[in-house]
C-alpha atoms as a PDB file:
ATOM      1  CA  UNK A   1     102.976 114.035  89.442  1.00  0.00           C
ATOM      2  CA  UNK A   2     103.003 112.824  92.773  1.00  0.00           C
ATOM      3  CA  UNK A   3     106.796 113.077  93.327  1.00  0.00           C
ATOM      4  CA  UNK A   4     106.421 116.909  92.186  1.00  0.00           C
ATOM      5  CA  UNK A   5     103.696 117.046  95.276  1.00  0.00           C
ATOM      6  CA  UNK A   6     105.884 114.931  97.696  1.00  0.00           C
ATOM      7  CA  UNK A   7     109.138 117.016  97.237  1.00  0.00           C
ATOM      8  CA  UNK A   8     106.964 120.757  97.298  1.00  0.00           C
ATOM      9  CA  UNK A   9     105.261 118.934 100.620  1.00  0.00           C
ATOM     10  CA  UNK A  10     108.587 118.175 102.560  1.00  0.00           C
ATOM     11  CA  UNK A  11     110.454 121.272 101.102  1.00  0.00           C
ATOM     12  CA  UNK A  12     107.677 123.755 103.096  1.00  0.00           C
ATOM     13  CA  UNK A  13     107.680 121.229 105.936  1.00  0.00           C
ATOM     14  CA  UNK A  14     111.635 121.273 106.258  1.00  0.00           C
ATOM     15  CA  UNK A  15     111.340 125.582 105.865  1.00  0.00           C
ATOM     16  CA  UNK A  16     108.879 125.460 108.782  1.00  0.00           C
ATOM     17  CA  UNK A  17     111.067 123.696 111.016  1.00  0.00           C
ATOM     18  CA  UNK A  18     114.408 125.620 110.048  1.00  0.00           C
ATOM     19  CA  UNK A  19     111.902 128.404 110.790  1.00  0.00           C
ATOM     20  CA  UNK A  20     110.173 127.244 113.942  1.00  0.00           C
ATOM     21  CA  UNK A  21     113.900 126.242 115.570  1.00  0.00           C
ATOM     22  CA  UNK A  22     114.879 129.918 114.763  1.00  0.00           C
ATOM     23  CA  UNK A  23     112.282 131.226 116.204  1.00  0.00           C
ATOM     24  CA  UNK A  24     112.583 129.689 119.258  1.00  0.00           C
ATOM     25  CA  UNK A  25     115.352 131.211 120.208  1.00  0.00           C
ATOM     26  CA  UNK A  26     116.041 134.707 120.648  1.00  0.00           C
ATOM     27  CA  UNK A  27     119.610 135.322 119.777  1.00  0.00           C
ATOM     28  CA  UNK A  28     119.355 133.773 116.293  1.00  0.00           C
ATOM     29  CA  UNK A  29     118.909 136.345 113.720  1.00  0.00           C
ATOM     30  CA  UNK A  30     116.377 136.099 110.565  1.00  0.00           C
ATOM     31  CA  UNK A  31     116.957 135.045 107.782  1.00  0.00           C
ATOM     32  CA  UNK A  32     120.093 133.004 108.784  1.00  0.00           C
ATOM     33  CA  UNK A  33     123.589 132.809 107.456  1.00  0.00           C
ATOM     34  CA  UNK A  34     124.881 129.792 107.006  1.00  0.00           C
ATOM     35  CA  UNK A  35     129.148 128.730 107.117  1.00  0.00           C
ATOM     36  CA  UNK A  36     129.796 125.687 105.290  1.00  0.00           C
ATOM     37  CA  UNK A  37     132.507 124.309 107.127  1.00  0.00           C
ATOM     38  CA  UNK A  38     132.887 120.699 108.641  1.00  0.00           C
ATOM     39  CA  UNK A  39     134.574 120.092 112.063  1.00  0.00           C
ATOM     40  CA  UNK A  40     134.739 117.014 114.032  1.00  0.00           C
ATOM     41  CA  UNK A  41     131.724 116.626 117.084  1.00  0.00           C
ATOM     42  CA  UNK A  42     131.034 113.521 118.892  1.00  0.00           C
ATOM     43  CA  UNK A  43     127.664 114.966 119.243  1.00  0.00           C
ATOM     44  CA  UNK A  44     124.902 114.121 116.978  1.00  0.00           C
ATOM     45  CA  UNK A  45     123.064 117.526 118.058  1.00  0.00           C
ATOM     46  CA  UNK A  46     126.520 119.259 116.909  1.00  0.00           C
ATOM     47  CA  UNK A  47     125.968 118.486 113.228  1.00  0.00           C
ATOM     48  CA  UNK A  48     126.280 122.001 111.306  1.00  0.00           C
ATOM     49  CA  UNK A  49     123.496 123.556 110.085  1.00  0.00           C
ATOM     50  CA  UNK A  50     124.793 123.478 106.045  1.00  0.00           C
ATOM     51  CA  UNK A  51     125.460 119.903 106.693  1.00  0.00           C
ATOM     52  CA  UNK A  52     121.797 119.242 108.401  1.00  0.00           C
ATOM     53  CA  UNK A  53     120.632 121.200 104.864  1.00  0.00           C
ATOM     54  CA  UNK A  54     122.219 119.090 102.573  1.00  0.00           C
ATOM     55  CA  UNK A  55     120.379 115.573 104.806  1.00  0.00           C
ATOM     56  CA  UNK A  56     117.131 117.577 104.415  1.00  0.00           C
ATOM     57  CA  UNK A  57     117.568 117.902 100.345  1.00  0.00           C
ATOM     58  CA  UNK A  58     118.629 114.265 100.527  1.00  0.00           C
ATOM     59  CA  UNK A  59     115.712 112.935 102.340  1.00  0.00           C
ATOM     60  CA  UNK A  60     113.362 115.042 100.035  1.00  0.00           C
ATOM     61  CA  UNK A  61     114.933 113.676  96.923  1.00  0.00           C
ATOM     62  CA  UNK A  62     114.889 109.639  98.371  1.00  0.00           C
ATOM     63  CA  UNK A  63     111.839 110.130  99.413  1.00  0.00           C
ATOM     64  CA  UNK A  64     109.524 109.444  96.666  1.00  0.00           C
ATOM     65  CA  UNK A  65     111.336 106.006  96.029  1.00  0.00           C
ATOM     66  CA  UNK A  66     111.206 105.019 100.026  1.00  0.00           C
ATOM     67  CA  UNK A  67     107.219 106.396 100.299  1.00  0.00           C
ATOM     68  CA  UNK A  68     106.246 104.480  97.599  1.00  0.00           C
ATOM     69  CA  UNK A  69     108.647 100.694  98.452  1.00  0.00           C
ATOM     70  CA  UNK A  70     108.391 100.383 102.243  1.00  0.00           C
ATOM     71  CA  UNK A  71     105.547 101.270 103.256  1.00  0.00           C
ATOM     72  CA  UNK A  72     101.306 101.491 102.306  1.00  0.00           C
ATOM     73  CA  UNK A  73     101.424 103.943  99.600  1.00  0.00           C
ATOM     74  CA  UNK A  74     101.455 101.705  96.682  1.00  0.00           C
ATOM     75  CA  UNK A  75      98.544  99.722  97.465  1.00  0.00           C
ATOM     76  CA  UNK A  76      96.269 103.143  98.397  1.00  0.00           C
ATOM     77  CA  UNK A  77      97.473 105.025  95.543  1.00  0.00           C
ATOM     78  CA  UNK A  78      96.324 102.052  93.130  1.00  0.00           C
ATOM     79  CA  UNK A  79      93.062 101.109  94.967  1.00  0.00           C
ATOM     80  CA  UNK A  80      92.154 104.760  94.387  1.00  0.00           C
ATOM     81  CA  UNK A  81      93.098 104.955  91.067  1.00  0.00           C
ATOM     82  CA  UNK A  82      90.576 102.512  90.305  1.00  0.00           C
ATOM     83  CA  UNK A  83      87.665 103.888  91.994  1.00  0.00           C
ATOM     84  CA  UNK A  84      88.537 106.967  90.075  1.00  0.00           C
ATOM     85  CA  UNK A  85      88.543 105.135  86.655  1.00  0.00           C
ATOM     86  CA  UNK A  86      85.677 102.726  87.591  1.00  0.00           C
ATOM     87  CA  UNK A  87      83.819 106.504  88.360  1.00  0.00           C
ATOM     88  CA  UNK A  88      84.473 107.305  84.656  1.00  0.00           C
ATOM     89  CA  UNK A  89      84.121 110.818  85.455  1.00  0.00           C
ATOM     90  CA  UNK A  90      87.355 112.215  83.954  1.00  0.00           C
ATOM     91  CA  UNK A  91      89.399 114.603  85.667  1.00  0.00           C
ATOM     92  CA  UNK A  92      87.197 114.323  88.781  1.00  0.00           C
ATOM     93  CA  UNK A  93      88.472 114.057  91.324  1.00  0.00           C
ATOM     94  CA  UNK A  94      92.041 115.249  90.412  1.00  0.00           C
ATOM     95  CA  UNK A  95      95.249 113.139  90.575  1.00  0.00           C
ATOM     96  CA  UNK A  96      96.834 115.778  93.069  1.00  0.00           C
ATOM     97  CA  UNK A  97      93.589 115.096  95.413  1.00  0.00           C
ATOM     98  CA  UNK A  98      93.915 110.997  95.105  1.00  0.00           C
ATOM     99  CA  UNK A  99      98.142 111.789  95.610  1.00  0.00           C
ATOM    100  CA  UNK A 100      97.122 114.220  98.634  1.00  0.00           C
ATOM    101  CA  UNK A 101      94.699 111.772  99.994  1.00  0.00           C
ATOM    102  CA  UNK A 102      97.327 108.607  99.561  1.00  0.00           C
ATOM    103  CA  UNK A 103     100.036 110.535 101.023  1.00  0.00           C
ATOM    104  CA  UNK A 104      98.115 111.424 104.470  1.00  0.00           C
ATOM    105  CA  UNK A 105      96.097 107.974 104.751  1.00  0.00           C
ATOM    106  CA  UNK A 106      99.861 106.652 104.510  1.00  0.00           C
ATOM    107  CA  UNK A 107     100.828 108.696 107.311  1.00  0.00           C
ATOM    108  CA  UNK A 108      98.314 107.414 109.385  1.00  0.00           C
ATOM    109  CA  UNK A 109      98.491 103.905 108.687  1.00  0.00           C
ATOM    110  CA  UNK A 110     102.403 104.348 108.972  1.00  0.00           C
ATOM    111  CA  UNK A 111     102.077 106.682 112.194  1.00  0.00           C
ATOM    112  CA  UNK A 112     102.849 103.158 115.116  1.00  0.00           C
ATOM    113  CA  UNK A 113     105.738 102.561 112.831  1.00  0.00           C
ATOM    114  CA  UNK A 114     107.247 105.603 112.777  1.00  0.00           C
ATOM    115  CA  UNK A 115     106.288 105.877 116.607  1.00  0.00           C
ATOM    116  CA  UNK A 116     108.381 102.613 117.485  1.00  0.00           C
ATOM    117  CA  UNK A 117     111.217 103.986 115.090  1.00  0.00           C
ATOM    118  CA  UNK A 118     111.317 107.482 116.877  1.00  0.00           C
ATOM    119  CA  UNK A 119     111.284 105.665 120.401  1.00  0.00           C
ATOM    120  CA  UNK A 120     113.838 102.590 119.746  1.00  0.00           C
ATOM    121  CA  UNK A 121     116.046 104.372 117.203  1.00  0.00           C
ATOM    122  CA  UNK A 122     116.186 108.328 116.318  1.00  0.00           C
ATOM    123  CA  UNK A 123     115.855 109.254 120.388  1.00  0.00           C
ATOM    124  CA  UNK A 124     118.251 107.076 121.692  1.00  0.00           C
ATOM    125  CA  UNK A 125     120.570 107.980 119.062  1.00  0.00           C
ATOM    126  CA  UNK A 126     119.918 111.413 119.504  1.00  0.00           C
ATOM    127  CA  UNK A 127     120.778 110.677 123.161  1.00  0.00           C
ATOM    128  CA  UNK A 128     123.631 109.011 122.309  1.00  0.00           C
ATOM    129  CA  UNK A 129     122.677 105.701 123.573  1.00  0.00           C
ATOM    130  CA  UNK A 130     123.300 103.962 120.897  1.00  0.00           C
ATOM    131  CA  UNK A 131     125.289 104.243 117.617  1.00  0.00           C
ATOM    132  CA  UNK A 132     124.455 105.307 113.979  1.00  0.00           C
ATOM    133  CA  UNK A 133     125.014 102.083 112.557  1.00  0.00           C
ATOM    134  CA  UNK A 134     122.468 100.411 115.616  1.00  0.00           C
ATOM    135  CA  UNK A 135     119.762 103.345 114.741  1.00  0.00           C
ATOM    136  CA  UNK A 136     119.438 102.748 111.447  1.00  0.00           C
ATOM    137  CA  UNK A 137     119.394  98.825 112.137  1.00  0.00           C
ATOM    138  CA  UNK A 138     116.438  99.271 114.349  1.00  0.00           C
ATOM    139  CA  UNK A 139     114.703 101.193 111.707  1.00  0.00           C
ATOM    140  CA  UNK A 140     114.829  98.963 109.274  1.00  0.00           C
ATOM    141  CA  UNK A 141     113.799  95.862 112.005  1.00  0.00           C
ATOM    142  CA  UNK A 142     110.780  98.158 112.040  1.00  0.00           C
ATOM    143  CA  UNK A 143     110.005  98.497 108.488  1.00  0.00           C
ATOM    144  CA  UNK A 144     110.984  94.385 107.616  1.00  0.00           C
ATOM    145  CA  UNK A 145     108.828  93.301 110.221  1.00  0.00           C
ATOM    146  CA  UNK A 146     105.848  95.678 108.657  1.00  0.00           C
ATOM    147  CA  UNK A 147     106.484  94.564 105.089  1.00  0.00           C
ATOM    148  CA  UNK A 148     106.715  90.867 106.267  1.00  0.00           C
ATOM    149  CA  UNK A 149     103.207  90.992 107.279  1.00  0.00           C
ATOM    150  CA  UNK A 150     101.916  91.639 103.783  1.00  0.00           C
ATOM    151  CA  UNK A 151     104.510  90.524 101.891  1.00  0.00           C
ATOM    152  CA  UNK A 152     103.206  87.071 100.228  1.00  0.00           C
ATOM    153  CA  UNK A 153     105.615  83.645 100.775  1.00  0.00           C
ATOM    154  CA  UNK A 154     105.067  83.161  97.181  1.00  0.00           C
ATOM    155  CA  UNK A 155     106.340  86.634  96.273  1.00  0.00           C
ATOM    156  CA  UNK A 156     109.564  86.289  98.344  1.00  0.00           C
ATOM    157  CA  UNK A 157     110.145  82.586  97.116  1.00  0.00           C
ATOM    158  CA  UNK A 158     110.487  84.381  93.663  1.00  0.00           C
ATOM    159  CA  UNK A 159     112.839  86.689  94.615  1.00  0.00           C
ATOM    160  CA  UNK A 160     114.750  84.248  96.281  1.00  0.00           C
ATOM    161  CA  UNK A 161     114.911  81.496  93.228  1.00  0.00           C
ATOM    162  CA  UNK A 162     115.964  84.667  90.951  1.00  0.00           C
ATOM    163  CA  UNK A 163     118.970  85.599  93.021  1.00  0.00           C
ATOM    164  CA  UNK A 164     119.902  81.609  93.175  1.00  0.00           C
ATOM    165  CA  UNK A 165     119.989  81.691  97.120  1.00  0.00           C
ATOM    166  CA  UNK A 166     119.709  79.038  99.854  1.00  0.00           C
ATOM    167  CA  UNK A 167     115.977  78.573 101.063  1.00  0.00           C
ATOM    168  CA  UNK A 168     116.072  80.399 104.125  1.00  0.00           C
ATOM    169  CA  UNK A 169     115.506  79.176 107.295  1.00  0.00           C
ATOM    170  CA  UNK A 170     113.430  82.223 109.378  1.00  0.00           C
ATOM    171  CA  UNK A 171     113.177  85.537 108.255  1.00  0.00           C
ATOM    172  CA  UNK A 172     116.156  87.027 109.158  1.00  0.00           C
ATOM    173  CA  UNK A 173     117.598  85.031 106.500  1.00  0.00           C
ATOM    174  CA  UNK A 174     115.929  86.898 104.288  1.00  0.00           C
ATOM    175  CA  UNK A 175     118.165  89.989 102.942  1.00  0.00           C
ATOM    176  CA  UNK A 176     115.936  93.198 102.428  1.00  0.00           C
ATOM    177  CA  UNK A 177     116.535  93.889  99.014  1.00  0.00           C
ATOM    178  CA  UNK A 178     114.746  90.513  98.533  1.00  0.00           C
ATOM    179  CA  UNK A 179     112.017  91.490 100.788  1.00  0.00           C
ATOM    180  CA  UNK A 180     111.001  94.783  99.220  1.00  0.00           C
ATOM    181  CA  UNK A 181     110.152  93.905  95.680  1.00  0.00           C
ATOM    182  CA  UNK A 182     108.344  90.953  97.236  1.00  0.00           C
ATOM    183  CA  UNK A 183     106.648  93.457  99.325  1.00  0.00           C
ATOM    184  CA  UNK A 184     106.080  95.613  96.266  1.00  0.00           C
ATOM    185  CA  UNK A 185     104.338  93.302  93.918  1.00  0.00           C
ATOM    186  CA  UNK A 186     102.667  91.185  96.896  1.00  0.00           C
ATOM    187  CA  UNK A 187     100.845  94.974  97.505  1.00  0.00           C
ATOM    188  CA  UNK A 188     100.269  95.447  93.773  1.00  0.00           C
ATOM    189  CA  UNK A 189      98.596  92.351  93.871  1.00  0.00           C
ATOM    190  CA  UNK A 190      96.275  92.615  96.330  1.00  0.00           C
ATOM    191  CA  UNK A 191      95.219  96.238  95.343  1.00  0.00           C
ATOM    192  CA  UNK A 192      94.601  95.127  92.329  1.00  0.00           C
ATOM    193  CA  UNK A 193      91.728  92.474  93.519  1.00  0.00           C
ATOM    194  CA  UNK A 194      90.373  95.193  95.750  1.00  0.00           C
ATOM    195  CA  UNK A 195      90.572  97.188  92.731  1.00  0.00           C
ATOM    196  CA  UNK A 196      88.266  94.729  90.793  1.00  0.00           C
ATOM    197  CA  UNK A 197      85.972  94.165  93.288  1.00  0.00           C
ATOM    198  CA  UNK A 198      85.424  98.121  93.267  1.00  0.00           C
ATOM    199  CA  UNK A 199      84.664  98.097  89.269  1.00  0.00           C
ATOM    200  CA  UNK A 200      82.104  95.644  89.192  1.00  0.00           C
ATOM    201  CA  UNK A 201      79.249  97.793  90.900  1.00  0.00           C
ATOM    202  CA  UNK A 202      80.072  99.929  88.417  1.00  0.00           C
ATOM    203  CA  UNK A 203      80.396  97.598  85.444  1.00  0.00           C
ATOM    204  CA  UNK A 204      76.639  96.188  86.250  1.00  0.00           C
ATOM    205  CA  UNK A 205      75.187  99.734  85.772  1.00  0.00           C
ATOM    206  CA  UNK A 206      77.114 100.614  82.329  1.00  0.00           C
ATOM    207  CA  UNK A 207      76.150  97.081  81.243  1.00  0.00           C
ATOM    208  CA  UNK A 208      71.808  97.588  82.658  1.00  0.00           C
ATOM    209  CA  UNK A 209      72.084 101.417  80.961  1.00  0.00           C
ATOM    210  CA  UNK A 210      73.666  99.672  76.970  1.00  0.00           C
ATOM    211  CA  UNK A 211      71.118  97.323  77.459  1.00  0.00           C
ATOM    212  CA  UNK A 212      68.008  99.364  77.421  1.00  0.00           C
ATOM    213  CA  UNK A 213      68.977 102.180  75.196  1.00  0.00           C
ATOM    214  CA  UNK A 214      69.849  99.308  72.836  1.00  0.00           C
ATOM    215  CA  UNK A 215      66.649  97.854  73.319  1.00  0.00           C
ATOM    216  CA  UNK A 216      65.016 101.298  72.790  1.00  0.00           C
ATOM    217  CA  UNK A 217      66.930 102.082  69.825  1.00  0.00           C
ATOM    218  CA  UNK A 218      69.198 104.903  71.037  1.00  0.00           C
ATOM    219  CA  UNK A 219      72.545 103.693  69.478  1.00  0.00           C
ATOM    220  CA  UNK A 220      73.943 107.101  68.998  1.00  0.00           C
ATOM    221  CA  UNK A 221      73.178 107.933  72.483  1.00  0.00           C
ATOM    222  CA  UNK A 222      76.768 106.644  74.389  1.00  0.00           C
ATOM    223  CA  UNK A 223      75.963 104.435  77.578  1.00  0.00           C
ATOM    224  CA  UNK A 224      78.513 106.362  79.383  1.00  0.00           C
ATOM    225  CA  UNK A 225      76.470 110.144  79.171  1.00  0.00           C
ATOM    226  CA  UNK A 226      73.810 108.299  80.988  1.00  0.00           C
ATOM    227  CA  UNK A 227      75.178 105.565  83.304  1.00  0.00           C
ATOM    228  CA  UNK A 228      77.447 108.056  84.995  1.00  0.00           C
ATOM    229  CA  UNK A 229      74.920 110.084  86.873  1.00  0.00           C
ATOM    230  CA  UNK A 230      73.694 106.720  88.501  1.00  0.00           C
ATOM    231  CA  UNK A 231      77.037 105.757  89.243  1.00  0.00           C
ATOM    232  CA  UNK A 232      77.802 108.953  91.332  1.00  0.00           C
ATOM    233  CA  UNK A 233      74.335 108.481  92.907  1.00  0.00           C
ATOM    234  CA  UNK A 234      75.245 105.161  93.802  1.00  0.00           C
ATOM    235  CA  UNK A 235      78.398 106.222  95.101  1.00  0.00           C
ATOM    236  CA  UNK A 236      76.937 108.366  97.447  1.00  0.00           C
ATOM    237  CA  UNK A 237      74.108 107.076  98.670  1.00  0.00           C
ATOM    238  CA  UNK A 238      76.491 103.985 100.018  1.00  0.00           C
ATOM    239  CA  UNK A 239      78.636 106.633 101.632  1.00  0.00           C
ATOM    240  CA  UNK A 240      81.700 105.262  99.079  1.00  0.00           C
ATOM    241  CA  UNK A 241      84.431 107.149 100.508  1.00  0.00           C
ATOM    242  CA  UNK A 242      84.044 106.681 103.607  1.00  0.00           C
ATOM    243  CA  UNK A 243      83.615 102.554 102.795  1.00  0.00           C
ATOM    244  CA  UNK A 244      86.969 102.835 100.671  1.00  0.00           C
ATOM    245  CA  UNK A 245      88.701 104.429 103.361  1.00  0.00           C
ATOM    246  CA  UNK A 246      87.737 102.656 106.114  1.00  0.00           C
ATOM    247  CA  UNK A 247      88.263  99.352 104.401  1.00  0.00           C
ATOM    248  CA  UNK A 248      91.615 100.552 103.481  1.00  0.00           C
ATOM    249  CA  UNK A 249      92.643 101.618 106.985  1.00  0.00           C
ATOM    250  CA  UNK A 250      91.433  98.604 108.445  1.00  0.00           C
ATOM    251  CA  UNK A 251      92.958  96.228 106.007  1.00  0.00           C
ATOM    252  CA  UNK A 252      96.043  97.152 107.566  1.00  0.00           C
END
């Protein structure tokens, strides 16, 4: 579901800047024709527009894979995910809203490092100060060096004993297909013990409201019909998204 979401996001994103650089100037007519043809340019601004098409499409279908790997969206998506289902209110709120809501909070916990990558890497490129192969070096310096700081020893040592490698010596040792599952399940983990921590608020009321309609007889009565009201109450009398959020954000 959320790849679905992603791929419709980026899709109207990429039309509105196609758009937007059409717009701006004056000579280009709407809607544009396009002449797939490839010519040498030693100018990274030269690239043809079919070509610049077919690195949009790409990007949109990597993306899920890199959104979810590299950077914060794993552990929001799942700490969410359990407030939902510690909630026990269904459909409510919907999967596209916790996706939506995961997909922005990413952006803004992601926003410095995309800032230092558009700074040290895609505008010097652009500029042609540097060379492809040193942009996309410097982007992923960026992204080890945020995965490193949540990525677990523990979790990497794995990786490393599975692949039957030499205990490395600093981090550069480390190769980044080693450091991204570590990343992945060092995330998992922790979202998970948030996630716990979230449920058992939650588990105390359905526990209080079995015990009294036991005591009063009410078996037929589910626990749930009645313990969910007080659970939403709860909820928002502590301000809960707002506390989720802001623990999230600041966690990172």
């Amino acid at each position: 579901m959320y790849k679905r979401f992603l791929i419709i996001f980026l899709t109207i994103i990429s039309l509105l800047i196609i758009t937007n650089h059409a717009s701006a100037d004056e000579d280009t007519p709407f809607p544009l024709k396009f002449n797939f043809a490839i010519e040498k340019s030693d100018n990274p601004k030269d690239i043809a527009p079919a070509f610049q098409l077919m690195i949009i499409f790409t990007l949109i279908t990597l993306a899920p894979a890199l959104l979810t790997m590299v950077t914060c969206f794993t552990r929001i998506a799942v700490i969410l995910s359990f407030m939902k289902n510690a909630l026990k209110m269904g459909q409510q709120p919907s999967n596209q809203i916790i996706i939506g809501l995961s997909l922005f909070l990413t952006f803004y916990i992601m926003a410095p490092v995309g800032e230092k990558i558009n700074n040290d890497a895609l505008t010097p490129y652009l500029e042609e100060q540097i060379t492809q192969k040193q942009a996309l070096d410097v982007t992923v310096k960026h992204l080890r060096t945020f995965m490193f700081k949540y990525a677990k020893k523990k979790d990497i040592a794995l990786f490393v004993n599975i692949a039957k490698m030499e205990k490395p010596n600093t981090r550069d040792d480390i190769p980044t297909h080693i450091l991204i599952p570590a990343y992945i399940i060092s995330e998992l983990k922790t979202a998970f013990q948030i996630g716990f921590l979230l449920f058992l608020p939650f588990l105390v009321i359905d526990m209080v409201v079995a015990s009294i309609l036991l005591s009063m007889g009410m078996i037929v009565l589910p626990p749930i019909t009645i313990s969910t009201p007080f659970k939403v109450l709860l909820f928002v009398m502590v301000d809960g998204w707002n506390l989720i959020v802001s623990s999230i954000t600041l966690g990172f």
